[in-house]
Structures are given as structure tokens and as C-alpha cells.
Protein backbone atom coordinates (compact mmCIF):
# COMPACT_ATOMS: atom_id res chain seq x y z
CA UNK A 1 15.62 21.41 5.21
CA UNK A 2 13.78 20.88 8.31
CA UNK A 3 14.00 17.47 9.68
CA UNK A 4 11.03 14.73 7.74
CA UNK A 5 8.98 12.42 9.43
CA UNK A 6 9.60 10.16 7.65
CA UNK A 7 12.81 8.90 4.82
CA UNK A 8 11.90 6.76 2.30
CA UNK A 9 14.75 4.57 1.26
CA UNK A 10 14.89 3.89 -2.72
CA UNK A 11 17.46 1.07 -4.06
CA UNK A 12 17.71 1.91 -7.97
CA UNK A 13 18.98 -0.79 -10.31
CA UNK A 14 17.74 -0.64 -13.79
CA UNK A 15 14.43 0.06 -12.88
CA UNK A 16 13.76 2.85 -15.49
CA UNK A 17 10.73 0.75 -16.78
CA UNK A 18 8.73 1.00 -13.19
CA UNK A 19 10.57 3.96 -11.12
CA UNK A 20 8.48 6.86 -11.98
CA UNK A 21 5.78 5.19 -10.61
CA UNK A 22 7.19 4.25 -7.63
CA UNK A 23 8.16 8.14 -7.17
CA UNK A 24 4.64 9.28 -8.25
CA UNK A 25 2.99 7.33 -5.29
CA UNK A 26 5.53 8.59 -2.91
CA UNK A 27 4.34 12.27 -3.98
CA UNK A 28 1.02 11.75 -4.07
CA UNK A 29 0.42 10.57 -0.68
CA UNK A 30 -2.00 12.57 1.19
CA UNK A 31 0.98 12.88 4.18
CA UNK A 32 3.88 15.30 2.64
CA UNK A 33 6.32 15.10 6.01
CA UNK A 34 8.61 13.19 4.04
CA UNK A 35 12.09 12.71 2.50
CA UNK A 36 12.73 10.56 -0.62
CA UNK A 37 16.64 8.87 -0.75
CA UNK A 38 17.00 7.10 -4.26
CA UNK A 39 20.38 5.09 -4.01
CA UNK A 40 20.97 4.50 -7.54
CA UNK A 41 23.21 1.28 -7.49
CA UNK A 42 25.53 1.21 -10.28
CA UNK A 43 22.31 1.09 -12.94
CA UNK A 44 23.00 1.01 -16.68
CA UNK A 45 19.95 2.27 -18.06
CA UNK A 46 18.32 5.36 -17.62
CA UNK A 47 17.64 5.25 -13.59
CA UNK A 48 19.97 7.92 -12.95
CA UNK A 49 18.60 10.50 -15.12
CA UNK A 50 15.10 9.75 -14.17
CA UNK A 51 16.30 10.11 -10.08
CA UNK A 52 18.17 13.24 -11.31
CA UNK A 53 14.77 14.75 -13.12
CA UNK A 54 13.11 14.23 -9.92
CA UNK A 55 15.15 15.32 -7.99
CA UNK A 56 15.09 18.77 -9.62
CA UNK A 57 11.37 19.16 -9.07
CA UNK A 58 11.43 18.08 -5.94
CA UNK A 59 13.52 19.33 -3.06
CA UNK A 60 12.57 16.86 -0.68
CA UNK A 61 14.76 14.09 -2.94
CA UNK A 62 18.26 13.23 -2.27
CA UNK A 63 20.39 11.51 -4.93
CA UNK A 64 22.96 8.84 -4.30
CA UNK A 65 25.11 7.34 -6.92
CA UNK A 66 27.55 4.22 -5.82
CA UNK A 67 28.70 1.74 -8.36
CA UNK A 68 26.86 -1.62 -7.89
CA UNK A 69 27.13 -3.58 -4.63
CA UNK A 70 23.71 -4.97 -4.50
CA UNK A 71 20.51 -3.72 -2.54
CA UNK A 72 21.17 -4.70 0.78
CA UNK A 73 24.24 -1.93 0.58
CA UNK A 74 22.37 0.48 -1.51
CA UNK A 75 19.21 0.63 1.77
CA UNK A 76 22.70 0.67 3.85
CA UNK A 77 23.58 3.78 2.80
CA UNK A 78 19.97 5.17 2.40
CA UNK A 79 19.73 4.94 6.20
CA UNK A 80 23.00 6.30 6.85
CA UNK A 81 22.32 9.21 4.91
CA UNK A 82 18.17 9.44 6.08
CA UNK A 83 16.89 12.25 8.55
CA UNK A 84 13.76 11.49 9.02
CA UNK A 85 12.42 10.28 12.55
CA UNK A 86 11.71 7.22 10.59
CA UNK A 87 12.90 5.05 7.37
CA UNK A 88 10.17 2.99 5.22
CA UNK A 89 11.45 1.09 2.27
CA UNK A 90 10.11 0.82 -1.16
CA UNK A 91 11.88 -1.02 -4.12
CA UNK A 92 12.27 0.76 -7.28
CA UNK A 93 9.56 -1.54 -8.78
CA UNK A 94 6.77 -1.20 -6.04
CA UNK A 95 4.11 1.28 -5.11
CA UNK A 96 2.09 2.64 -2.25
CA UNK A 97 -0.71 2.91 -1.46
CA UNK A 98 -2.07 6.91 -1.30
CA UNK A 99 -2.94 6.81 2.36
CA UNK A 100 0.23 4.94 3.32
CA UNK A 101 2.08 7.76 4.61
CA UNK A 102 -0.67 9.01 6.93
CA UNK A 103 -2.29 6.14 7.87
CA UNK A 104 1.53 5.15 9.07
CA UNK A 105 1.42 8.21 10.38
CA UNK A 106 -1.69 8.39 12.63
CA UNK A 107 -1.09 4.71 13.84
CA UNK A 108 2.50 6.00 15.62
CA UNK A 109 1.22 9.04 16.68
CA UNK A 110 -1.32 7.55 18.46
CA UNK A 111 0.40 4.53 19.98
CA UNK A 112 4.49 5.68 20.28
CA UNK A 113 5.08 2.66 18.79
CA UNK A 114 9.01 2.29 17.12
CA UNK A 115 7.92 -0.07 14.27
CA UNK A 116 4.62 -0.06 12.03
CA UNK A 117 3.85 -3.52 9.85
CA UNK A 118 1.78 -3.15 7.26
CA UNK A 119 0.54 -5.71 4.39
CA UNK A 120 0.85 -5.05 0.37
CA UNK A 121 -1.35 -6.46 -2.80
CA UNK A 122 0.21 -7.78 -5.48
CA UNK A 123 -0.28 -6.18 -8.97
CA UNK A 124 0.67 -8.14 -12.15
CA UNK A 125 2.43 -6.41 -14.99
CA UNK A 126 -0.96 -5.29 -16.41
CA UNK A 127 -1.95 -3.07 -13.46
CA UNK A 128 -4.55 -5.81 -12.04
CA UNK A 129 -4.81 -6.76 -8.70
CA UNK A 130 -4.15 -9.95 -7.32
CA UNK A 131 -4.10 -10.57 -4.43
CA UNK A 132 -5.10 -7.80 -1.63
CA UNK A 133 -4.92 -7.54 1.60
CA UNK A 134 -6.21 -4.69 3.76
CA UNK A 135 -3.35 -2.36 4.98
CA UNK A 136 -3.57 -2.62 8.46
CA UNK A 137 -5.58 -5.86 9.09
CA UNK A 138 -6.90 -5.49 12.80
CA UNK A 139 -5.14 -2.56 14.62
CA UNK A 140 -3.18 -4.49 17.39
CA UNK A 141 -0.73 -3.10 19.25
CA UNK A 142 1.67 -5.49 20.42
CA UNK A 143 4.48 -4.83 23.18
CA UNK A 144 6.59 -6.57 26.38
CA UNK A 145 3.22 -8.15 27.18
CA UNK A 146 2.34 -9.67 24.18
CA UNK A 147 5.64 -10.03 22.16
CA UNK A 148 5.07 -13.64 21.43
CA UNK A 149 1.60 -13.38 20.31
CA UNK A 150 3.10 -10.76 17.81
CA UNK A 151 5.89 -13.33 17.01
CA UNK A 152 3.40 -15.81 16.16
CA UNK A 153 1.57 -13.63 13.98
CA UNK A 154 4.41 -11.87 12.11
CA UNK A 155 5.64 -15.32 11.15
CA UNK A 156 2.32 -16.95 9.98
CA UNK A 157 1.82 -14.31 7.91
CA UNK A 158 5.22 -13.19 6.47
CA UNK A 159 5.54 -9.77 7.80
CA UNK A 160 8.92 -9.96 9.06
CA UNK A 161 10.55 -10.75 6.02
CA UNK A 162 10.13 -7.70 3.98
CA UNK A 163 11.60 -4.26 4.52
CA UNK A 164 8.77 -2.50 2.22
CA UNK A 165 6.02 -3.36 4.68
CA UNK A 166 7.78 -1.43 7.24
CA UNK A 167 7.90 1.46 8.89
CA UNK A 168 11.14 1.42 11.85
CA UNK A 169 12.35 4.38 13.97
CA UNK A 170 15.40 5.25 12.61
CA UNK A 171 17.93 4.71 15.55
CA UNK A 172 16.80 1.06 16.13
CA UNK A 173 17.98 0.23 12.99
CA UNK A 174 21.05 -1.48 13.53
CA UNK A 175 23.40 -0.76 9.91
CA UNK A 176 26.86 -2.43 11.47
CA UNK A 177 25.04 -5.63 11.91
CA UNK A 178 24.05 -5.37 7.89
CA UNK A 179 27.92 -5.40 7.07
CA UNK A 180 28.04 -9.14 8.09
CA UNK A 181 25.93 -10.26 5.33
CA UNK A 182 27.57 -7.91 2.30
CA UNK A 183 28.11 -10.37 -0.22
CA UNK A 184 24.60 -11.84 0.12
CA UNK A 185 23.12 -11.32 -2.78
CA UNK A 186 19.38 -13.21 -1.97
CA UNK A 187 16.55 -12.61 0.45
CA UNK A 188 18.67 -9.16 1.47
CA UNK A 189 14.98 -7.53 2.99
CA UNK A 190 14.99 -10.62 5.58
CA UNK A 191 18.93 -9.71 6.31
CA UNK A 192 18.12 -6.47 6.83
CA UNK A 193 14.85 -7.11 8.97
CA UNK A 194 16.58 -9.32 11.31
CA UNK A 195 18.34 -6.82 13.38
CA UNK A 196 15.20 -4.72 13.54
């Protein structure tokens, strides 16, 4: 397999209610430079056979089984196993958008830029939107000269704290730093954000 884009990093824990469509919006993107790594986490429903049914139509899908040790391990060991020029994150229960991928896509192309932050909407369990946000709200690209003004902003409006509104090259993720915090078991996408 050539090497992806982009790996997207999968933790699977009983999630056999919402994970096919969480895979379906990874393969219909309109971007297909990609890698899927589901990390099924010890689950005792029927995660695994649902990864392992994917992963037999799709050759771009890599299947890890661990017994459970919690999602901030389970990403751990997504990245360590990810090829892609860079990771995004999406929880077993979550969705993207269809022009995710590429938009991601054009925005590092055309700046260089080592991490993307993008915004979400929240869905209820009925498939209705509640809150929305656009993707990419104004475009700015921050670096050395404005690091604090992106500080500021990533703050006010929560962007640091999640790892599925991310997109981070893959060797500035920092995975030894993550082994500090392994029996956290709460608020493991800020954990694993901070070293990034």
C-alpha cells in the first residue's frame, strides 16, 4: 500500500449501534488519499465483526484488537501504527462531514501548515441538527507571528480540546508524552491535544 495522506484514527468500544456510520462518512468523502485504523478496545458487542466486515471490503482499513485500556491508549496505538502524512481522529460515534477530507486537504496544501482546526455540529440521536457551525469559520492562518492571537482564539472557542476537530502532521505528535496520563480515564482528547 502506497503511503495515505491522511490516517484516520478509530477508538472502538461498543459502538456497534453508531460505527457504520462513522465508517460510511469516512468512505464517502469526496478525498480517497486515506487510511482508516479502527482500534477496537476490548468491545463486547458486535464492534469487532462490524470493523472486520469492513475491513474486507475495503483495503485501505487496518484492524487492531487490544483488550480494553481506554481511548486515550486505543488513539495511542492508532498513531503508532498510522502511515499517513497525517492522523485526524474520529470517535466511533461521530461523523464527517463529506468535504472534510478535501477541504482539509486543500487548506494544507495551500498553506504547509502542520495542524488544521476545524469546528463540528452537533446532531441529536434523531439525525437533527443542533447546533452548526461552519467548518472552517474564517480561513486564518496563524504562525510565529501571530501565535497568541491563535491562542486566544483556540481557547474562546474550544478548539484545542478535542482530537476529532483535528487534523496534525503525524511526527509532531508526541505518543511518549501520552503514557503519563494512562490511567486517565476523562477528558483523554484534551490529554492527548496537549502535546500537540
Amino acid at each position: 500500500m502506497k503511503r495515505p495522506f491522511f490516517s484516520i484514527i478509530v477508538p472502538v468500544f461498543n459502538a456497534e449501534k453508531y460505527l457504520r456510520r462513522a465508517l460510511e462518512s469516512v468512505i464517502n468523502q469526496k478525498f480517497d488519499d486515506y487510511e482508516i485504523i479502527l482500534v477496537n478496545d476490548g468491545s463486547k458487542d458486535n464492534s469487532l465483526e462490524i470493523c472486520n466486515e469492513y475491513g474486507l471490503k475495503h483495503q485501505n482499513i487496518k484492524i487492531i484488537s487490544t483488550a480494553n485500556r481506554g481511548s486515550l491508549l486505543a488513539r495511542k496505538m492508532g498513531i503508532d501504527n498510522a502511515i499517513g502524512e497525517y492522523c485526524l481522529f474520529l470517535d466511533a460515534d461521530d461523523s464527517y462531514d463529506v468535504n472534510l477530507l478535501r477541504e482539509v486537504y486543500n487548506i494544507i496544501l495551500r498553506t504547509g501548515c502542520d495542524l488544521v482546526l476545524f469546528k463540528l455540529r452537533y446532531v441529536n440521536y434523531r439525525g437533527q441538527i443542533i447546533e452548526q457551525k461552519p467548518l472552517f469559520a474564517d480561513g486564518t492562518v496563524f504562525n510565529d507571528s501571530n501565535k497568541l492571537e491563535f491562542f486566544k482564539k483556540a481557547i474562546a472557542e474550544q478548539l484545542c480540546n478535542t482530537l476529532y476537530t483535528k487534523a496534525v502532521k503525524r511526527e509532531i505528535i508526541d505518543t511518549v508524552t501520552i503514557l503519563k496520563y494512562i490511567e486517565v480515564t476523562n477528558s483523554t482528547d484534551l490529554i492527548q491535544s496537549l502535546p500537540i
